[in-house]
N, C-alpha and C. Protein backbone atom coordinates (compact mmCIF):
# COMPACT_ATOMS: atom_id res chain seq x y z
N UNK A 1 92.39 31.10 33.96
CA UNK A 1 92.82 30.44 32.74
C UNK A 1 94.08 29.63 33.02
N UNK A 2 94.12 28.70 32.57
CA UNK A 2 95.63 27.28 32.36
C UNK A 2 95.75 27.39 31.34
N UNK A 3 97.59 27.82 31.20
CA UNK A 3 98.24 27.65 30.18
C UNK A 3 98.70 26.53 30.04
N UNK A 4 99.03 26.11 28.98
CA UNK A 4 99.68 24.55 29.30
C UNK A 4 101.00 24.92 28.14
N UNK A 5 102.01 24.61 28.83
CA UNK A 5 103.39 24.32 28.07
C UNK A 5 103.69 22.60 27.48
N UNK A 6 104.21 22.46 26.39
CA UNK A 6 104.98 21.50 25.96
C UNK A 6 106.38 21.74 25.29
N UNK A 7 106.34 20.34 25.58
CA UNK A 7 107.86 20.39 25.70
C UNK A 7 108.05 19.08 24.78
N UNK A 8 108.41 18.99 23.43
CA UNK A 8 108.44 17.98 22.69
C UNK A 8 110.32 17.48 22.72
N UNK A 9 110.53 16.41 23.57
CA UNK A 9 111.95 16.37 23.99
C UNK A 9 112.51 14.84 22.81
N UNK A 10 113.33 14.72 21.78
CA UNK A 10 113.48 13.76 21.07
C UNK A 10 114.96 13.16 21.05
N UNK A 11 115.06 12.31 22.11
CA UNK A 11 115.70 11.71 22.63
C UNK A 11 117.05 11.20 22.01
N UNK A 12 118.17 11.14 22.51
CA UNK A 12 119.30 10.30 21.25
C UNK A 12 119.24 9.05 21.69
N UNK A 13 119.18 8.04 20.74
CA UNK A 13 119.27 6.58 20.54
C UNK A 13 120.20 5.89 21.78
N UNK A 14 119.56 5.62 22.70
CA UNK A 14 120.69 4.48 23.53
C UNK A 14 119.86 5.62 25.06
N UNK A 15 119.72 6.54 24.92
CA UNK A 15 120.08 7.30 26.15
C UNK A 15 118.66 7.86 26.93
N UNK A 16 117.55 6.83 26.55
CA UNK A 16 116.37 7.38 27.24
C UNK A 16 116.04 7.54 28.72
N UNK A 17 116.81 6.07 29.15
CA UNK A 17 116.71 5.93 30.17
C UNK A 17 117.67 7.08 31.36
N UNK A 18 118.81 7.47 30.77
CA UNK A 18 119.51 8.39 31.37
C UNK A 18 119.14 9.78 31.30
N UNK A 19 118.06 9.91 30.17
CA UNK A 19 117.44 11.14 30.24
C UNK A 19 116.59 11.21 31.17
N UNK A 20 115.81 10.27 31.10
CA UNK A 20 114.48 10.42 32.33
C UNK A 20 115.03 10.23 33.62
N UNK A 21 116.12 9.75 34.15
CA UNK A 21 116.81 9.60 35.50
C UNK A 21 117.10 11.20 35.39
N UNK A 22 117.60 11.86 34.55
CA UNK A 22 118.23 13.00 35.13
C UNK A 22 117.14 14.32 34.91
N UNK A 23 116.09 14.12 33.97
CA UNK A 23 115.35 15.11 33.49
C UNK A 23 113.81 15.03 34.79
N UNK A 24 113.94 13.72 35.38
CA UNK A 24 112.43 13.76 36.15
C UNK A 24 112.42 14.98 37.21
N UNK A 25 113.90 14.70 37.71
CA UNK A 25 113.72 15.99 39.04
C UNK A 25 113.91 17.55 38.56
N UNK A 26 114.36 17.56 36.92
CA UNK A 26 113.59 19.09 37.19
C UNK A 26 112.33 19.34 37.13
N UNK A 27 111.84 18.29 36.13
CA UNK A 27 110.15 18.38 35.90
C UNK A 27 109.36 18.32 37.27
N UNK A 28 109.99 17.80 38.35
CA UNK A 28 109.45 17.32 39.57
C UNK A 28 109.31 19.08 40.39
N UNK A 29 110.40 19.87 40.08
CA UNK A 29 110.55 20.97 40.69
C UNK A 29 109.16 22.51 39.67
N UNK A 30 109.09 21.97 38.53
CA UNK A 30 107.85 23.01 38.35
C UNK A 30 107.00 23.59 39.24
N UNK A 31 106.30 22.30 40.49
CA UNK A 31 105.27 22.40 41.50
C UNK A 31 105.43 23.65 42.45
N UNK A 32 107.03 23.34 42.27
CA UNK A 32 108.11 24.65 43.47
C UNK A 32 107.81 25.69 42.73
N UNK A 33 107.34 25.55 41.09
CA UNK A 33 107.39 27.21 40.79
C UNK A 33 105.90 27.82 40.18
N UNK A 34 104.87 26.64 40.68
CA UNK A 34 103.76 27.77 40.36
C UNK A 34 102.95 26.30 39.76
N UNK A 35 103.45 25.39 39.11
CA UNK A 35 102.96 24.46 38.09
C UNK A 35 101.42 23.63 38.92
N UNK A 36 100.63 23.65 38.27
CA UNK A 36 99.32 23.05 38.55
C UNK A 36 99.55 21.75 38.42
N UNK A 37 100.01 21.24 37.43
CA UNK A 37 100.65 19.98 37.48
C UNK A 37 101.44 19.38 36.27
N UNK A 38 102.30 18.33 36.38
CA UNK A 38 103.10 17.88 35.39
C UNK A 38 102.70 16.57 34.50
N UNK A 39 103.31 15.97 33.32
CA UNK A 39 103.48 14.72 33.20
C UNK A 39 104.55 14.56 31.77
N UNK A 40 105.22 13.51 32.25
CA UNK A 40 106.13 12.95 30.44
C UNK A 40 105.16 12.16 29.68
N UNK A 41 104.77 12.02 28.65
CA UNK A 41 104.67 10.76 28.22
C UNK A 41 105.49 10.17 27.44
N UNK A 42 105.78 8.90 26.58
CA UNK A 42 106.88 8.22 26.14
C UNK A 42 105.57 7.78 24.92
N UNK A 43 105.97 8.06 23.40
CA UNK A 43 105.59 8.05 22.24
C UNK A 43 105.16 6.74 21.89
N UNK A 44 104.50 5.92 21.70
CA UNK A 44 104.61 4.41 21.37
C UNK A 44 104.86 3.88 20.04
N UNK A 45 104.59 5.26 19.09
CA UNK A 45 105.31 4.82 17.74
C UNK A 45 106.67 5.36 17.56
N UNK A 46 107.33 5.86 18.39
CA UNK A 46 108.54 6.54 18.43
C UNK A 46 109.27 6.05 19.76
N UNK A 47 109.55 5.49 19.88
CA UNK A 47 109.96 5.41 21.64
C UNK A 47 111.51 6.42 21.91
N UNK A 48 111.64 7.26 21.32
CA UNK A 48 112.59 8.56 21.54
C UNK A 48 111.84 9.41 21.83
N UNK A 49 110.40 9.41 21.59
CA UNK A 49 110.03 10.57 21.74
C UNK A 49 109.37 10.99 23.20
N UNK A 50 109.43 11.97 23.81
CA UNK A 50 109.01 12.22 25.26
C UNK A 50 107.98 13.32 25.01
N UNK A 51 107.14 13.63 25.27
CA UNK A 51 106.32 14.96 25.27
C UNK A 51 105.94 15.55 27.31
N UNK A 52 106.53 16.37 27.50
CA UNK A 52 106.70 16.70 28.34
C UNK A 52 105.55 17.73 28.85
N UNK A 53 103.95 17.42 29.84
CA UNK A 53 102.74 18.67 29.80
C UNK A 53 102.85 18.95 30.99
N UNK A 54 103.19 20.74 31.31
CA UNK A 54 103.05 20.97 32.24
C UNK A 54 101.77 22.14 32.21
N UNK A 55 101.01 22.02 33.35
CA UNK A 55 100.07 22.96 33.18
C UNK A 55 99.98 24.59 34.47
N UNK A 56 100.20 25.20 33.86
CA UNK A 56 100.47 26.61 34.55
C UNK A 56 99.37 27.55 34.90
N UNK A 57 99.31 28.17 35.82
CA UNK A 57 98.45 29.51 36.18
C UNK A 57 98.98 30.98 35.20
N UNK A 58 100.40 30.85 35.42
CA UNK A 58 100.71 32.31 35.00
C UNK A 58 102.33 31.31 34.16
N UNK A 59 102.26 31.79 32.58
CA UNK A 59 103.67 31.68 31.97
C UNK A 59 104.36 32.24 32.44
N UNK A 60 104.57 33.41 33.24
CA UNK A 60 105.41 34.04 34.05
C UNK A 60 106.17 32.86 34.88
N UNK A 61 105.25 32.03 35.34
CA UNK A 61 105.96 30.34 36.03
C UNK A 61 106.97 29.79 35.24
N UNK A 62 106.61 29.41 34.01
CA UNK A 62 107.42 28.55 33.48
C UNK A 62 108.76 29.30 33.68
N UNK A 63 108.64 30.65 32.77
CA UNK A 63 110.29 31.08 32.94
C UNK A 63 110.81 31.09 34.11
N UNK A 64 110.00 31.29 35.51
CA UNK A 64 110.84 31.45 36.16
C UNK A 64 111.52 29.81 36.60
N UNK A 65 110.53 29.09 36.38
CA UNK A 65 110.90 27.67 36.39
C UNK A 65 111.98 27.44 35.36
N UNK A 66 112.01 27.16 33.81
CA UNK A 66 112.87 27.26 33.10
C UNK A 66 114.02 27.74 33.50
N UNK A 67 114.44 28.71 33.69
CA UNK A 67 115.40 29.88 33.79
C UNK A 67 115.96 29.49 35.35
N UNK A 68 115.62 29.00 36.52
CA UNK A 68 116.21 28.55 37.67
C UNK A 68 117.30 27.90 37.49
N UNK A 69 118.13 28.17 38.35
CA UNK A 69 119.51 27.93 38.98
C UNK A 69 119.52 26.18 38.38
N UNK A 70 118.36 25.39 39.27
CA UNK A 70 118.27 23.98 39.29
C UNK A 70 118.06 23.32 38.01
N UNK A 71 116.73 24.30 37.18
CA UNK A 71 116.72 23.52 36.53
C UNK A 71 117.89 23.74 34.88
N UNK A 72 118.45 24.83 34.90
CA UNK A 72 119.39 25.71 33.94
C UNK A 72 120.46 24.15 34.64
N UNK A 73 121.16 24.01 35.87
CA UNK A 73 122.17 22.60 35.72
C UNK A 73 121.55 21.94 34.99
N UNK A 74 120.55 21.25 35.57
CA UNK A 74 119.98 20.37 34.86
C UNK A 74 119.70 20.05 33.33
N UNK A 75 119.17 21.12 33.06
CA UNK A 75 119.08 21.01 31.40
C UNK A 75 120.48 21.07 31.19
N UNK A 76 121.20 21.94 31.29
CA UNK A 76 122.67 21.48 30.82
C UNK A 76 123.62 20.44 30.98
N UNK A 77 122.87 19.47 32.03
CA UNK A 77 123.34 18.13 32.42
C UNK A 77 123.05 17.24 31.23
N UNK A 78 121.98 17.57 30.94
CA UNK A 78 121.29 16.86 29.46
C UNK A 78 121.80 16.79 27.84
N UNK A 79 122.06 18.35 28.12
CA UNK A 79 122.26 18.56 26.95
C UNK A 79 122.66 17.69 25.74
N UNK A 80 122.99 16.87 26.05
CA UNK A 80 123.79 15.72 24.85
C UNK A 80 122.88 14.67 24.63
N UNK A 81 121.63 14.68 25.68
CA UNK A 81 121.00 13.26 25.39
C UNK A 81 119.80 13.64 24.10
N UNK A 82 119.73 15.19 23.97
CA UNK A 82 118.83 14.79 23.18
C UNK A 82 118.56 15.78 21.77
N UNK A 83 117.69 16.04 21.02
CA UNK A 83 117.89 16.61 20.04
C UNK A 83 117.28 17.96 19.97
N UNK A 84 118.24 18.78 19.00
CA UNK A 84 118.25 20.35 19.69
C UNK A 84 117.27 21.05 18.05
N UNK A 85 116.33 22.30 18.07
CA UNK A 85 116.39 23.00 18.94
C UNK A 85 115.11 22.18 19.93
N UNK A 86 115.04 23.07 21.15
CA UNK A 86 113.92 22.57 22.10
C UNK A 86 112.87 23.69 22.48
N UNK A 87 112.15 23.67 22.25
CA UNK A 87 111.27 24.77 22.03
C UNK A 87 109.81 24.58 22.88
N UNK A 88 109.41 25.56 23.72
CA UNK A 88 107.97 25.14 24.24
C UNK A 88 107.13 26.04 22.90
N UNK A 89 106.05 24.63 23.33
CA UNK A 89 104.68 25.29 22.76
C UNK A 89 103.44 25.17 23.54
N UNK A 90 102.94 26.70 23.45
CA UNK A 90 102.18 26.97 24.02
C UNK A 90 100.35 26.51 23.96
N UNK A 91 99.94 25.91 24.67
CA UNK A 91 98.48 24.98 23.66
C UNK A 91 97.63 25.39 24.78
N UNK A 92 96.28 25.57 24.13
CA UNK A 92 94.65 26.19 24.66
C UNK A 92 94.09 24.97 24.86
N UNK A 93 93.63 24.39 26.28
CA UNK A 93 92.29 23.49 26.19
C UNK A 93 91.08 24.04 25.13
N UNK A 94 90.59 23.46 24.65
CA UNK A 94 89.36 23.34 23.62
C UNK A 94 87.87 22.80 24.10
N UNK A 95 88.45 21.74 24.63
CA UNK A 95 87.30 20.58 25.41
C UNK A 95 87.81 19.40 25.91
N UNK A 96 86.99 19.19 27.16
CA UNK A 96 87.89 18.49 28.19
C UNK A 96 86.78 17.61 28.91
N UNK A 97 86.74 16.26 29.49
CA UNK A 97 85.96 16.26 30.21
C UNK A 97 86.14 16.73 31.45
N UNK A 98 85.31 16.86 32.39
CA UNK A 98 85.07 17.28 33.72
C UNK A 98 85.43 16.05 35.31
């Protein structure tokens, strides 16, 4: 089974671009912790908005991903660019193609 985490990240006005410079390399480091695979996307009726899918074997990954040394700087490097609270949600494939 794949869990898939999101990460709905809503950006402050002026500072997208400094978010995604500083937010890509933790997302880049999930792979280091188990992650099947990643992606951001960027909202097209919102352009603050980022939705962040990472897809997991075991949630046990994420935290330990979350919760790392690297990415704990990191998110706290951020902290100001964007809007709080930040919360994963947890979502079930349904149907997919092949």
């Amino acid at each position: 089974m794949t869990y898939i985490s999101e990460l709905n990240w809503h950006v402050t006005p002026f500072r997208s671009q400094r978010w995604i410079d500083n937010w890509e390399p933790a997302a880049q480091l999930a792979t280091e912790y188990g992650a099947v695979s990643w992606e951001i996307y960027r909202s097209d009726e919102d352009p603050l908005l980022f939705r962040q899918v990472t897809r997991w074997d075991k949630k046990s990954d994420f935290e330990a991903w979350w919760y790392s040394p690297e990415v704990s700087e990191i998110r706290a490097s951020v902290v100001d660019l964007y809007d709080k609270p930040l919360l994963p949600v947890w979502c079930s494939r349904v149907v997919a193609s092949d």
